[in-house]
Protein backbone atom coordinates (compact mmCIF):
# COMPACT_ATOMS: atom_id res chain seq x y z
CA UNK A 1 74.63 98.61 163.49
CA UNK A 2 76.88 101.72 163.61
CA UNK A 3 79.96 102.81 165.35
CA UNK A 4 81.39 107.03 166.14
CA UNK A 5 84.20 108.24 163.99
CA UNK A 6 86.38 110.49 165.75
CA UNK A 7 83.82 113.65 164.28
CA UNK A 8 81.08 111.48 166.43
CA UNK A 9 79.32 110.35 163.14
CA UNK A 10 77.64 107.24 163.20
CA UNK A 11 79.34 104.17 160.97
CA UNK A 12 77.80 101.15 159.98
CA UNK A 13 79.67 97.73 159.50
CA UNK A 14 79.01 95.62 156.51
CA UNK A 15 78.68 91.57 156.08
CA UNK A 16 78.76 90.72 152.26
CA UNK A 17 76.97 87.50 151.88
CA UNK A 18 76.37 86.88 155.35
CA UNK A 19 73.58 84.14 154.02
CA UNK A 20 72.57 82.05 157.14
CA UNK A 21 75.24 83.45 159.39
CA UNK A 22 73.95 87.20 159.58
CA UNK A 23 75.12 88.59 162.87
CA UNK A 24 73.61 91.73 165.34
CA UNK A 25 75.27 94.83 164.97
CA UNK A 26 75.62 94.74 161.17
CA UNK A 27 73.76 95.08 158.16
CA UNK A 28 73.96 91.27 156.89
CA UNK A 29 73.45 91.18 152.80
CA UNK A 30 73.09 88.48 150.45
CA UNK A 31 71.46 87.65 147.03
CA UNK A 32 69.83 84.38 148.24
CA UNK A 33 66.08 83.38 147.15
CA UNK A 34 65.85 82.71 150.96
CA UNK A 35 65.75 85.78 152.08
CA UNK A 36 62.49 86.94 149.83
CA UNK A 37 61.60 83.46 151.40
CA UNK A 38 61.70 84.50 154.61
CA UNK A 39 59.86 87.27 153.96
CA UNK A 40 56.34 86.41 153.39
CA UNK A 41 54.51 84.45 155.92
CA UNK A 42 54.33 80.63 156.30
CA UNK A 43 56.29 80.23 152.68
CA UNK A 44 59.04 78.23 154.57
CA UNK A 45 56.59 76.12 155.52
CA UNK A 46 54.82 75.86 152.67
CA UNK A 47 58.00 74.72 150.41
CA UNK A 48 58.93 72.45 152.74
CA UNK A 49 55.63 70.43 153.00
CA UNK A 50 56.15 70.42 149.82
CA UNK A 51 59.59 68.38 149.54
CA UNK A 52 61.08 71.87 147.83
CA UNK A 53 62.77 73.23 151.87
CA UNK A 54 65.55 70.87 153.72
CA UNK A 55 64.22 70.26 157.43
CA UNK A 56 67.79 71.78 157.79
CA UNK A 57 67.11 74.85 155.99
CA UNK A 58 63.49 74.55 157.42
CA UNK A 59 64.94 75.09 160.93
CA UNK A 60 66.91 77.63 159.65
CA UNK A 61 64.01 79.57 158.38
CA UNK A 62 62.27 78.78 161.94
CA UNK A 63 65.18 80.43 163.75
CA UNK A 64 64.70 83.42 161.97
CA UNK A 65 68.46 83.07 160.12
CA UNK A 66 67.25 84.74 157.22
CA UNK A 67 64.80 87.22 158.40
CA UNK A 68 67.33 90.09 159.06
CA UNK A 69 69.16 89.61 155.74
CA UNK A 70 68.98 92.81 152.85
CA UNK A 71 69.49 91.97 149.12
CA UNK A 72 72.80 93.80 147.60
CA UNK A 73 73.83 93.09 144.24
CA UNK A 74 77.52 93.15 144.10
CA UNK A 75 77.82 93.93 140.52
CA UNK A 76 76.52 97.38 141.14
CA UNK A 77 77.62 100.26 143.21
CA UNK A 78 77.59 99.56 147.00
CA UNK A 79 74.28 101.80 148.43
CA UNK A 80 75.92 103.74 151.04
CA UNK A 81 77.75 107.13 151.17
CA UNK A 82 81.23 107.91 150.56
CA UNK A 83 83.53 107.26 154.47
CA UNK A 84 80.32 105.42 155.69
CA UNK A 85 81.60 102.19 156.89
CA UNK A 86 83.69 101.31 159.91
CA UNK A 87 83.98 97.98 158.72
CA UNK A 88 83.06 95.72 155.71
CA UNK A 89 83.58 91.63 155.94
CA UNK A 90 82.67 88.76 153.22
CA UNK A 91 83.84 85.23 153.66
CA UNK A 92 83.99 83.22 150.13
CA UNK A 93 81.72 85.35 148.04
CA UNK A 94 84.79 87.18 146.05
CA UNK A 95 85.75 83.81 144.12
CA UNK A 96 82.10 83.58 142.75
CA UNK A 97 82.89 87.12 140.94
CA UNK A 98 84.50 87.72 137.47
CA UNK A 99 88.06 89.44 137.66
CA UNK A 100 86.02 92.88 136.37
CA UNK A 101 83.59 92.96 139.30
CA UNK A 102 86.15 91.95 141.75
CA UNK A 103 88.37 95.40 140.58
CA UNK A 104 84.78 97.05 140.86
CA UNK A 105 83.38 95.63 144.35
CA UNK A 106 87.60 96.36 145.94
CA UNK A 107 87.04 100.29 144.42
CA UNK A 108 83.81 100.72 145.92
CA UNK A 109 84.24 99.08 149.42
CA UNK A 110 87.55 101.35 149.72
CA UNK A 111 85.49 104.36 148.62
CA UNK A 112 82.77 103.81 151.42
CA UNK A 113 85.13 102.67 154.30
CA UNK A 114 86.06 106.09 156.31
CA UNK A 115 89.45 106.87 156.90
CA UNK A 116 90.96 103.87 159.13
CA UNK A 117 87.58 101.63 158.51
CA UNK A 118 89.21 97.74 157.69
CA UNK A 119 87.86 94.98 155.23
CA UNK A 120 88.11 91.78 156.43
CA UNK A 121 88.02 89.47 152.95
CA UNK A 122 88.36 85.35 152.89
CA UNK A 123 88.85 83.26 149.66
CA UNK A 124 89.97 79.57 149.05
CA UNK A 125 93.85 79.93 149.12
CA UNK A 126 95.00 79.54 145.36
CA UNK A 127 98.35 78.53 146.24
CA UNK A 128 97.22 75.30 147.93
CA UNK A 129 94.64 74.51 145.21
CA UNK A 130 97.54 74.88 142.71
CA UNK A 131 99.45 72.11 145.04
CA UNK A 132 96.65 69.60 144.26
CA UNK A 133 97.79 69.58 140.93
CA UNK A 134 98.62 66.19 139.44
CA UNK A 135 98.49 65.77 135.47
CA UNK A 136 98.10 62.30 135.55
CA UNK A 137 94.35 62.86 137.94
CA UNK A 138 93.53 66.47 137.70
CA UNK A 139 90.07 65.87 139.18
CA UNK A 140 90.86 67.05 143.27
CA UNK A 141 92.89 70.30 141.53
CA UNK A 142 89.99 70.97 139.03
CA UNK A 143 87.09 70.50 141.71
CA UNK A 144 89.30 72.81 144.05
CA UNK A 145 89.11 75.71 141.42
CA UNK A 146 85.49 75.44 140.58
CA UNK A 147 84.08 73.87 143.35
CA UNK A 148 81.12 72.07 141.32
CA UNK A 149 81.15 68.79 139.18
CA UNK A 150 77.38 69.73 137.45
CA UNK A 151 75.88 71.55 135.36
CA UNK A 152 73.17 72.21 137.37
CA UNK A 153 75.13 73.62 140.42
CA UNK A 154 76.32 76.29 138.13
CA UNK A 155 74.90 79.01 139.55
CA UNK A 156 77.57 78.59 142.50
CA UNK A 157 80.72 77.89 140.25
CA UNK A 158 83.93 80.21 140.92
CA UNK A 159 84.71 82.44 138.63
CA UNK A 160 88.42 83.67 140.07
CA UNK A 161 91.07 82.90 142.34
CA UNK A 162 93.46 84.81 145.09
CA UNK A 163 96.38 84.79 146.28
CA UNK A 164 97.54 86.79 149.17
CA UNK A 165 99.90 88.94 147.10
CA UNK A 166 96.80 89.67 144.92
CA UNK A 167 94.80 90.67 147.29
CA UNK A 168 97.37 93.24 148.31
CA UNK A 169 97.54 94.61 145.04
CA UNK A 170 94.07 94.51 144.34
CA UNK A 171 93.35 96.52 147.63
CA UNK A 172 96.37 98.66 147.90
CA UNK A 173 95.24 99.81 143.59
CA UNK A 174 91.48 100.45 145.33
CA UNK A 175 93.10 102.59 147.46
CA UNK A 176 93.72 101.50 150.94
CA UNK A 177 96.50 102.19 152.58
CA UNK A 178 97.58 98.95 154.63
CA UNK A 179 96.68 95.21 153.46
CA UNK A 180 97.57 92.01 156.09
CA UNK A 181 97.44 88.71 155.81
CA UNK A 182 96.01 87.45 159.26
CA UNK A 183 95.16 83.85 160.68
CA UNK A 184 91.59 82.81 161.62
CA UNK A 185 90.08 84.74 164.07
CA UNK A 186 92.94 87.30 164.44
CA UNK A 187 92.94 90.85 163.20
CA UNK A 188 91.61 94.11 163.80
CA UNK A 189 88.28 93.39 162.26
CA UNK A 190 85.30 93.72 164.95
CA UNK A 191 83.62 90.81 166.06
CA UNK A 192 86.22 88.18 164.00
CA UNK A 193 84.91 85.70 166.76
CA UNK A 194 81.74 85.39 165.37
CA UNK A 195 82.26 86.52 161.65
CA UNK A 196 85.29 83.66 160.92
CA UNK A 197 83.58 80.71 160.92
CA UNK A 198 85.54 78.08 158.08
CA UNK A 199 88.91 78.03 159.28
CA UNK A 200 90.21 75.47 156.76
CA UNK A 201 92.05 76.06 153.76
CA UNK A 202 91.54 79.99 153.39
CA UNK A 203 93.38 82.57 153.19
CA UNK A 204 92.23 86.00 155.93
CA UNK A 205 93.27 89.12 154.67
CA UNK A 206 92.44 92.78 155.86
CA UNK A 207 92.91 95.84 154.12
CA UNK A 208 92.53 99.05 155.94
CA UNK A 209 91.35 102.75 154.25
């Protein structure tokens, strides 16, 4: 999981809610209830005799997509040391913040990415959402924005949108010195074969330290 700096310290690369699509050579983080799950024996199976597991998500389980993950809650300080990261990559997880802990989570990735270190970040494009807008059948535009149409999905609602000049500003404010706007699968981010993996309708940015 770690790369040299130039001093020949070791780095680590970060995914931020990696969920089922975790990847070697990085430490893969989410909040979901499947990786406690996945962490005591035969309670995959268990749930899903019991109608509570998908036999999708069962198979999941049974390939072991959850078993690597590490819980990380975003709303508090990221639990690594200051220039620690060579790399730190999320794919739609920063639209399910609130404005507040978006300013908070950009400050704290650009204070543990050493000196060169890139974050790879990808949202739902705002600008395109806005194009859906039609006041006589708001429905697609509204859907766009939140993403759920019950109560009972709230849990994954968005709370925020970006656009790419926002994410310049919020990144270049956190204190890194470059930001991009890229295209899937290109950019300087390691391993952007097998990290981008929704190449519709989002916007790829990087923002290096």
């Amino acid at each position: 999981m770690t790369d040299d700096d130039a001093s020949g310290r070791s780095l680590s690369k970060l995914h931020i809610g990696a969920f089922n699509c975790g990847i070697a050579g990085w430490i893969n983080t989410d909040i979901t209830m499947h990786l406690w799950i996945a962490r005591v024996p035969s309670a995959a199976k268990a749930l899903h005799l019991a109608g509570l597991l998908s036999d999708a998500r069962y198979a999941e389980h049974r390939q072991g997509k959850f078993a690597g993950l590490r819980y990380m809650d975003l709303t508090k300080p990221l639990p690594f040391a200051d220039g620690s990261l060579s790399a730190v990559f999320s794919a739609h997880v920063f639209e399910h913040l609130f404005p507040d802990e978006v300013e908070r989570l950009a400050r704290e990735i650009a204070r543990v990415l050493a000196p060169g270190g890139v974050c790879r970040i990808v949202v739902p494009d705002m600008e395109r959402i806005v194009a859906l807008y039609d006041p006589a059948a708001p429905q697609a535009f509204l859907k766009s924005v939140f993403e759920i149409e019950r109560r009972r999905d709230a849990a994954f609602a968005h709370h925020w949108g970006f656009t790419r000049a926002s994410l310049a500003a919020l990144f270049r404010e956190a204190g890194c010195s470059e930001t991009h706007t890229r295209a899937y699968r290109e950019g300087v981010c390691p391993d952007i074969d097998r990290l981008d993996n929704r190449p519709d309708e989002s916007i790829f940015f990087e923002a290096i330290k």
